[in-house]
Protein backbone atom coordinates (compact mmCIF):
# COMPACT_ATOMS: atom_id res chain seq x y z
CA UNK A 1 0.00 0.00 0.00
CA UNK A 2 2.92 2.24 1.01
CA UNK A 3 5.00 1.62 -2.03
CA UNK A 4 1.73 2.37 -4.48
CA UNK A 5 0.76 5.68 -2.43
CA UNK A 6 4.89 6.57 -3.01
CA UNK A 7 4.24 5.62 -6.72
CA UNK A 8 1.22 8.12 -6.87
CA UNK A 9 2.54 11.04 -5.25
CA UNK A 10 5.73 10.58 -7.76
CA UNK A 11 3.88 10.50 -10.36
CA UNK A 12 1.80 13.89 -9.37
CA UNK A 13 4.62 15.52 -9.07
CA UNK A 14 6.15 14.54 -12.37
CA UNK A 15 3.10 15.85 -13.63
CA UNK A 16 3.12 19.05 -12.17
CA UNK A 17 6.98 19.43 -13.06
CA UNK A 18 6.06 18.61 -16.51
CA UNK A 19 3.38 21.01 -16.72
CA UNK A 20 3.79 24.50 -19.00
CA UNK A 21 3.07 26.29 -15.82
CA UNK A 22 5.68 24.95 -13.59
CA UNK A 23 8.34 25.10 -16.49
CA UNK A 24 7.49 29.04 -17.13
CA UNK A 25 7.56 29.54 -13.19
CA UNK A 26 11.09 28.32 -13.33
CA UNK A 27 12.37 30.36 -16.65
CA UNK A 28 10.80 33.51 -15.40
CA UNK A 29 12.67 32.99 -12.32
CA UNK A 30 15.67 32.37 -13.50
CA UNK A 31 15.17 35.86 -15.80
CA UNK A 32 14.11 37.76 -13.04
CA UNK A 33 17.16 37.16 -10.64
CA UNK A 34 18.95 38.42 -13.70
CA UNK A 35 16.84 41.64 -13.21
CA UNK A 36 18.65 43.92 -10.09
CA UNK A 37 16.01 46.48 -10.36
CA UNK A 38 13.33 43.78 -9.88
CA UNK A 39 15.99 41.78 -7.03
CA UNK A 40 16.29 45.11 -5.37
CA UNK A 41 12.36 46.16 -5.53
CA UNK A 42 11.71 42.11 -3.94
CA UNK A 43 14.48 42.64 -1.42
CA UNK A 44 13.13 45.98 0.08
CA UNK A 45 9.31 44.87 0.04
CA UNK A 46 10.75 42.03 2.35
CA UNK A 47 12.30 44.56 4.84
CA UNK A 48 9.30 47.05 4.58
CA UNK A 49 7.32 43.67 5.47
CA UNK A 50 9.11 43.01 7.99
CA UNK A 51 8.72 46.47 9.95
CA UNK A 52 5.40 46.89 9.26
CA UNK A 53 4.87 43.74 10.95
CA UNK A 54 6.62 44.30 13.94
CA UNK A 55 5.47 48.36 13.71
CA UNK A 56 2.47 48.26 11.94
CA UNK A 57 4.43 51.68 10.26
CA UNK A 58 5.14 52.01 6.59
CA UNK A 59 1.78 50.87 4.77
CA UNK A 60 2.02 53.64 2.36
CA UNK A 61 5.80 52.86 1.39
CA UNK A 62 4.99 48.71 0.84
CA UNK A 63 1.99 49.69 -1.44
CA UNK A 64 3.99 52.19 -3.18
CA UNK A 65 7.03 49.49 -3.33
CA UNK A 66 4.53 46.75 -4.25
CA UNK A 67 2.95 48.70 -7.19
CA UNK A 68 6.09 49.08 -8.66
CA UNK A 69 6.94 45.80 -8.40
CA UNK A 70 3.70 44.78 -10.54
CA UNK A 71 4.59 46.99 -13.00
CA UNK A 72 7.31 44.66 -14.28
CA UNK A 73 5.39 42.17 -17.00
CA UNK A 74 7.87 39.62 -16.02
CA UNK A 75 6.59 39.40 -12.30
CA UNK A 76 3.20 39.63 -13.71
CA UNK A 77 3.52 36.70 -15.73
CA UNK A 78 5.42 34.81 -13.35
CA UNK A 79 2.66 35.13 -10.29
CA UNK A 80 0.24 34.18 -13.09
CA UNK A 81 1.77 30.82 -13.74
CA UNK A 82 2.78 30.05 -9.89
CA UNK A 83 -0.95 30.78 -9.11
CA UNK A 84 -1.78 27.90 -11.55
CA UNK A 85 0.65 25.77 -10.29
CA UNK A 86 -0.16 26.10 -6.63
CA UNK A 87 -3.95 25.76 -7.23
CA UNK A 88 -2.49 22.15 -8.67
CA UNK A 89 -0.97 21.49 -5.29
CA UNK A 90 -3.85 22.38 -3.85
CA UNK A 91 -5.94 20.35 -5.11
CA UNK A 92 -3.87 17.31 -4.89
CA UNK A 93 -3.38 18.23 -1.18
CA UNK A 94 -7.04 18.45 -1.08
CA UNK A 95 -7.67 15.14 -2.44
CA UNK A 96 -4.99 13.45 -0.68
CA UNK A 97 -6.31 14.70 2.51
CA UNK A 98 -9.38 13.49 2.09
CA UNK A 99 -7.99 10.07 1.26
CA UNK A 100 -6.13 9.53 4.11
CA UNK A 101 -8.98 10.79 6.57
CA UNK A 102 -10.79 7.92 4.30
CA UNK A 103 -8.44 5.63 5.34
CA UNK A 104 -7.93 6.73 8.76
CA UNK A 105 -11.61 6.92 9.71
């Protein structure tokens, strides 16, 4: 039983890696690490995140930071495909949730 449920989830995840959205997530990526204006924009949102949870200051600068970030196509594109790729996930997590509580019930 073991060995077929290890079979399975293999074989979902060769499936999502071999899907057009996983494959773009990981080109776009790659091309936006090769982007510093995009790196930097990422790397302050993360501090600015980080305050403004500990401070609950600097709303206006992360929405300012953030809607400059989504003005690059590229990140666009990119949050496009990992959207599609984690509703996949989810709804294999979904489904094997409900299989084990199945099995466990």
């Amino acid at each position: 039983m073991v060995k077929l449920l290890d079979k399975a989830i293999l074989e979902v995840i060769s499936v999502i890696k071999d899907s057009n959205d996983y494959k773009q997530c990981v080109l776009l990526k790659n091309k936006m690490k090769n982007n510093k204006e995009l790196m930097d924009i990422i790397e302050q949102i993360k501090e600015v995140q980080k305050l403004y949870i500990k401070t609950g200051n600097n709303k206006e600068l992360l929405d300012s930071l953030e809607e400059k970030l989504n003005n690059f196509p590229i990140y666009v594109t990119y949050m496009n495909h990992l959207e599609k790729v984690n509703e996949m996930i989810s709804y294999v997590e979904d489904d094997l949730n409900q299989f084990i509580d199945k099995l466990v019930n």
